[in-house]
C-alpha atoms as a PDB file:
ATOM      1  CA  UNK A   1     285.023  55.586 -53.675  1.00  0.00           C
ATOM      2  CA  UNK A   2     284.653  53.089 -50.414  1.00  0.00           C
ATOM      3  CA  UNK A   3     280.847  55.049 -49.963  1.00  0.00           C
ATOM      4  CA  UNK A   4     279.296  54.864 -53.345  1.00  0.00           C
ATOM      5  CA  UNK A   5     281.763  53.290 -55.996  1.00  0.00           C
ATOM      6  CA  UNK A   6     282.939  49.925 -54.138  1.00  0.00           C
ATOM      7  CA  UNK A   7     280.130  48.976 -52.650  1.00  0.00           C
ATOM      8  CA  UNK A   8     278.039  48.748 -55.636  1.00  0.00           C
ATOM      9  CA  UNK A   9     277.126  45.652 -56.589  1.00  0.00           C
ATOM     10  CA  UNK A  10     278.340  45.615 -60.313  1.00  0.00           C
ATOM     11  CA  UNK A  11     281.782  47.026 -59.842  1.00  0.00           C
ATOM     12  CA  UNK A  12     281.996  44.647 -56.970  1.00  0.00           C
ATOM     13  CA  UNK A  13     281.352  41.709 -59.267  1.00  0.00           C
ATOM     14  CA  UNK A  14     283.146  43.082 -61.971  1.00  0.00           C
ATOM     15  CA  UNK A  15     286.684  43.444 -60.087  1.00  0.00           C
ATOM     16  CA  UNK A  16     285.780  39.922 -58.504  1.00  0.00           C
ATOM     17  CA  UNK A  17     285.559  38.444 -62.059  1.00  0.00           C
ATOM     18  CA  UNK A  18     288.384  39.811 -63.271  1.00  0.00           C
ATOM     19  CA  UNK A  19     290.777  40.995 -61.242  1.00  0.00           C
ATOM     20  CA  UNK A  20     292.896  40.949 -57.977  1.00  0.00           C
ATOM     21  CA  UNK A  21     292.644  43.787 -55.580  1.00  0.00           C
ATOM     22  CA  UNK A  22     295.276  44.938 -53.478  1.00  0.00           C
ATOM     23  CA  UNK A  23     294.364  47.994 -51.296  1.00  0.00           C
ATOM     24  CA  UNK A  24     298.005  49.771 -50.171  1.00  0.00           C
ATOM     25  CA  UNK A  25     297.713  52.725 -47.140  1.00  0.00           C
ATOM     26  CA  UNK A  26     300.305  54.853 -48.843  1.00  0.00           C
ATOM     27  CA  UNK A  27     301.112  56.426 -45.758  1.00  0.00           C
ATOM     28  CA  UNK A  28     301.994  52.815 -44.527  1.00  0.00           C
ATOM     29  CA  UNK A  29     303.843  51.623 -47.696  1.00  0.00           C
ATOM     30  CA  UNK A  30     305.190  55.041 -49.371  1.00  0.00           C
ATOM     31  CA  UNK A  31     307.993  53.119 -51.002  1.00  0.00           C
ATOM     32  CA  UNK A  32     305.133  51.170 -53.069  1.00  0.00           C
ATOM     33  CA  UNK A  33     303.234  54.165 -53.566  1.00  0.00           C
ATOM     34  CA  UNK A  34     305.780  55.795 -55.210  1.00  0.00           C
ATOM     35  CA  UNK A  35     306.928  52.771 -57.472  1.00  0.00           C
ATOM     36  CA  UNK A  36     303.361  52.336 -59.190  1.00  0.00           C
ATOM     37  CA  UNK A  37     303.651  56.860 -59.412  1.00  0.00           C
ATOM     38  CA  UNK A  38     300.897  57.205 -57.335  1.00  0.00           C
ATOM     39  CA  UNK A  39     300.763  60.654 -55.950  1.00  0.00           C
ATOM     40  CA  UNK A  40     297.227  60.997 -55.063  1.00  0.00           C
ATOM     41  CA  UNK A  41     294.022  58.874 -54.163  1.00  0.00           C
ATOM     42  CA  UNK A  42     291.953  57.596 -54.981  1.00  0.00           C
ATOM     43  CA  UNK A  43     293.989  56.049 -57.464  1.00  0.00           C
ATOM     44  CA  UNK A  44     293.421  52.403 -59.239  1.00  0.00           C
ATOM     45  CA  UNK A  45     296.592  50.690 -61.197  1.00  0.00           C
ATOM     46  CA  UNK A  46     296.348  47.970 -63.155  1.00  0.00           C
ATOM     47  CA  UNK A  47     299.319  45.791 -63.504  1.00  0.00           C
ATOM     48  CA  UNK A  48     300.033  42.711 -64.618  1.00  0.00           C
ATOM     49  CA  UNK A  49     301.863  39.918 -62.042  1.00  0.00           C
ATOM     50  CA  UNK A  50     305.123  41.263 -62.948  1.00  0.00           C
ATOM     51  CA  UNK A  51     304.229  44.679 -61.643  1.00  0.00           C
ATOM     52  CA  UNK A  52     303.907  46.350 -65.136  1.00  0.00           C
ATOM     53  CA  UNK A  53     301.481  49.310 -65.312  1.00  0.00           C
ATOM     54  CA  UNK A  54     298.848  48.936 -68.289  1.00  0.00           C
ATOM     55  CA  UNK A  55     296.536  51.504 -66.898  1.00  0.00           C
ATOM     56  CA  UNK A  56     295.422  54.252 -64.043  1.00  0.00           C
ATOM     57  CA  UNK A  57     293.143  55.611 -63.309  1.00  0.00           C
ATOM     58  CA  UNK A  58     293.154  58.749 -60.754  1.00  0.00           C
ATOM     59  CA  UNK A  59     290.092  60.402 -58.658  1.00  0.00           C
ATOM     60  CA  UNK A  60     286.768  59.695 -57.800  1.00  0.00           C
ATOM     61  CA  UNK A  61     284.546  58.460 -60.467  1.00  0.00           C
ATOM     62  CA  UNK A  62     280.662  56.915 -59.807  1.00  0.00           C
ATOM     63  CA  UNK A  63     280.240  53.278 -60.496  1.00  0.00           C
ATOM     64  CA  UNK A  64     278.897  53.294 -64.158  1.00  0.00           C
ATOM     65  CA  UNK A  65     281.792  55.739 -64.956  1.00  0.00           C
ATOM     66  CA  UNK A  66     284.357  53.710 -62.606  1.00  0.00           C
ATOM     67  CA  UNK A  67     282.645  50.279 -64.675  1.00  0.00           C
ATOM     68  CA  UNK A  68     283.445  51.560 -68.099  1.00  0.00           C
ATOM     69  CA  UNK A  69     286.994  52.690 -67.430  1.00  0.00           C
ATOM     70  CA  UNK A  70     287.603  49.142 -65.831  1.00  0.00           C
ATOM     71  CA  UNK A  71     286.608  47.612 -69.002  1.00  0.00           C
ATOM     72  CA  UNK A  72     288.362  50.102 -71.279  1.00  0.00           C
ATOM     73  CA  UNK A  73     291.415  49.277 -68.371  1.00  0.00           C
ATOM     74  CA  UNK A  74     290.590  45.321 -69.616  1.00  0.00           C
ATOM     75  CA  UNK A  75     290.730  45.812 -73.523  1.00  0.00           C
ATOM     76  CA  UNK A  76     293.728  47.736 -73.546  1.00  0.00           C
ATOM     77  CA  UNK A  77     295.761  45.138 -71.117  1.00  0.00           C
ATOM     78  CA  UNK A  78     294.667  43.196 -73.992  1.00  0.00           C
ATOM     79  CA  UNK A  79     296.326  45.208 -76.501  1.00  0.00           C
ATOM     80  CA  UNK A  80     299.640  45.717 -74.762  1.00  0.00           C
ATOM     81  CA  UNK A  81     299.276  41.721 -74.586  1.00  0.00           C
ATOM     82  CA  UNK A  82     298.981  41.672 -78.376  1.00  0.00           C
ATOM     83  CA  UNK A  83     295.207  39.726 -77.833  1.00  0.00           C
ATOM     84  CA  UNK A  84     293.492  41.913 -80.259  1.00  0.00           C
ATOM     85  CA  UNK A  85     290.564  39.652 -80.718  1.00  0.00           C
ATOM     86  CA  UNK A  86     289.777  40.219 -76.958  1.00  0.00           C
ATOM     87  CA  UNK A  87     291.168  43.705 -77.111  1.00  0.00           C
ATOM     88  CA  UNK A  88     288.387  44.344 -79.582  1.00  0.00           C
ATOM     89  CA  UNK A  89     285.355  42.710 -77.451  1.00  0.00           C
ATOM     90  CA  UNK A  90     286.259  44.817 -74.474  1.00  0.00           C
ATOM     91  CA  UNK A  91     286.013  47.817 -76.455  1.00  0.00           C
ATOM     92  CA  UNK A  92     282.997  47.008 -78.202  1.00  0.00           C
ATOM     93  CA  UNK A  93     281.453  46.402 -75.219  1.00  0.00           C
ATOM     94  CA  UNK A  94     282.006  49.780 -73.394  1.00  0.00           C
ATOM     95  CA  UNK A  95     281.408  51.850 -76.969  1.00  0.00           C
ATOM     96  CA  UNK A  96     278.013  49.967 -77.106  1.00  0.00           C
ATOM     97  CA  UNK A  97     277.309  50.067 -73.162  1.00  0.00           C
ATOM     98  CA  UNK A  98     278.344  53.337 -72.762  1.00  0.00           C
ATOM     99  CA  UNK A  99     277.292  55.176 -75.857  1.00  0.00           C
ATOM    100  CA  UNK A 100     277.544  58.735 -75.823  1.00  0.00           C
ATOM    101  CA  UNK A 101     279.948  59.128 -73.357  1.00  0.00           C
ATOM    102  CA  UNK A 102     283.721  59.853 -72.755  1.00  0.00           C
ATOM    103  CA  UNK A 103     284.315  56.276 -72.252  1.00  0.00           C
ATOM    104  CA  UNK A 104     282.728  55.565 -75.501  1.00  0.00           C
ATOM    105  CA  UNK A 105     284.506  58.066 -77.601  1.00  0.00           C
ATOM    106  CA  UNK A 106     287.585  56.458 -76.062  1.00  0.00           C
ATOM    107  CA  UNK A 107     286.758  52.654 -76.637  1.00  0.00           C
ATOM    108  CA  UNK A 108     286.204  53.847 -80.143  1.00  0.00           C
ATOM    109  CA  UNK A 109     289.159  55.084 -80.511  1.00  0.00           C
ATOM    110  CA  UNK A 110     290.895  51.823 -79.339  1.00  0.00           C
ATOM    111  CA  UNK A 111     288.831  49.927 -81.107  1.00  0.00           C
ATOM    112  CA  UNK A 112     290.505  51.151 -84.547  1.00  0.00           C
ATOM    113  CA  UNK A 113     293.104  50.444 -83.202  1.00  0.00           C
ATOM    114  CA  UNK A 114     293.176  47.103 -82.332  1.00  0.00           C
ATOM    115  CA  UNK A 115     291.426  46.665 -85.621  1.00  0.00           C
ATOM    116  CA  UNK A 116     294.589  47.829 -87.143  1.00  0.00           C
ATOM    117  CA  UNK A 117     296.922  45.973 -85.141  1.00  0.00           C
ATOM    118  CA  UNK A 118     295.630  42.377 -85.440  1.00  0.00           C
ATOM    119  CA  UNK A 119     294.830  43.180 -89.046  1.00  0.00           C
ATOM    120  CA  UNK A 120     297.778  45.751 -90.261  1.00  0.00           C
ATOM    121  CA  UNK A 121     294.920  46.905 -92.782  1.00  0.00           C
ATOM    122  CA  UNK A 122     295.471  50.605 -92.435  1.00  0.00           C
ATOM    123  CA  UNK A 123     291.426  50.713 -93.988  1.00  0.00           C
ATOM    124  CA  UNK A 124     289.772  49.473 -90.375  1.00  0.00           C
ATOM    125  CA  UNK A 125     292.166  51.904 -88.864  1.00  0.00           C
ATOM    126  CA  UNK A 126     291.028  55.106 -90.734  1.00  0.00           C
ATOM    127  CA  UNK A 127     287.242  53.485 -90.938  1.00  0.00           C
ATOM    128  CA  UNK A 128     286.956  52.988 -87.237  1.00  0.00           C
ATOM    129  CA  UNK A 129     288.430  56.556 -86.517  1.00  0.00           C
ATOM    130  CA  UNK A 130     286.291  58.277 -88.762  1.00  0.00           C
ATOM    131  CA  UNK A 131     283.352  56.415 -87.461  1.00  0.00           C
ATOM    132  CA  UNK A 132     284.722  58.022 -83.951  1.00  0.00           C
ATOM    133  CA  UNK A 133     284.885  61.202 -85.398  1.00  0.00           C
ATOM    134  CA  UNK A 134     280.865  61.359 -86.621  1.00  0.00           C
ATOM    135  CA  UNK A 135     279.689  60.121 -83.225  1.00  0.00           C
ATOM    136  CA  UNK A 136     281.888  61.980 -80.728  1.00  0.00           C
ATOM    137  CA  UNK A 137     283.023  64.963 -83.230  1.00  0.00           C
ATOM    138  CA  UNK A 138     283.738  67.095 -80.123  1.00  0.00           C
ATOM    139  CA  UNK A 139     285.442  64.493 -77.991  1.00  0.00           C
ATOM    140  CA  UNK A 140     289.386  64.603 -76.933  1.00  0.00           C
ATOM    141  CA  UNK A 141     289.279  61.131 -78.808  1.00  0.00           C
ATOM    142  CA  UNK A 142     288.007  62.240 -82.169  1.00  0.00           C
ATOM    143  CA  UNK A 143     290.909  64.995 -82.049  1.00  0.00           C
ATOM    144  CA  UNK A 144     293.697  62.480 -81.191  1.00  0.00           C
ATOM    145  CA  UNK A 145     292.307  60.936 -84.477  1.00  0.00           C
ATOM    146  CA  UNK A 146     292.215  63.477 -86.755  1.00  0.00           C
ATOM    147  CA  UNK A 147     295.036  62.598 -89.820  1.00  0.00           C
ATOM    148  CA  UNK A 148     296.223  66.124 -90.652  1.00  0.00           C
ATOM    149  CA  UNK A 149     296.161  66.779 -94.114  1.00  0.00           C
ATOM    150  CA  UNK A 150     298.903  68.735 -95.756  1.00  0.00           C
END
């Protein structure tokens, strides 16, 4: 991550923008290390100023990969903070950005959600899903939003 991943520009400018980085040796600080569960690097957590976890993510992954997950980190601190309006924009921002990807498949997934949440219209909930499910049919997402039928 410190040869390819941080040094690009746009994931430099995009943690700049929007977050605050803390880089912990966790051979210096195991204690810490071990409080935010992290058992290997590279690992990223995002938490919130009173130390709660809302996302992490674990391994290397190349800027446009690490960018998307960053944003998908962004919508769904959103969601845990019940700001579904901005929830939403952060996932329609990777889906579109990132079509045809993991990431995507994920935001889309989200997305319904968050639909659902700041709406309670169980509709957008099964409309964004099955939208999930025709453009990612083979994606860990469209599974995890497959209603079983009886």
């Amino acid at each position: 991550m410190d040869t390819v991943t941080y040094p690009d520009d746009r994931v430099a400018h995009f943690i700049e923008q929007n977050f605050i980085p803390l880089r912990i040796k966790i051979r210096e600080e195991p204690r810490l290390a071990a409080d935010f569960g992290v058992r290997w690097t590279p690992n990223v957590v995002l938490a919130d100023a009173d130390g709660r976890v809302h996302e992490r993510l674990e391994g290397y992954l190349p800027p446009e990969d690490f960018l998307a997950n960053l944003a998908l980190a962004l919508g769904k601190y959103e969601l845990d903070m019940q700001q579904f309006d901005r929830a939403e924009h952060h996932f329609e921002e990777v889906a579109q950005r990132h079509h045809g990807t993991d990431a995507a498949a994920e935001a889309l997934y989200w997305l319904a959600v968050a639909r659902y949440k700041g709406s309670h219209d169980v509709g957008r909930l099964k409309e964004g899903w099955q939208h999930l499910t025709r453009e990612h049919p083979n994606s860990e997402w469209a599974k995890r939003a497959r209603i079983p039928s009886k």
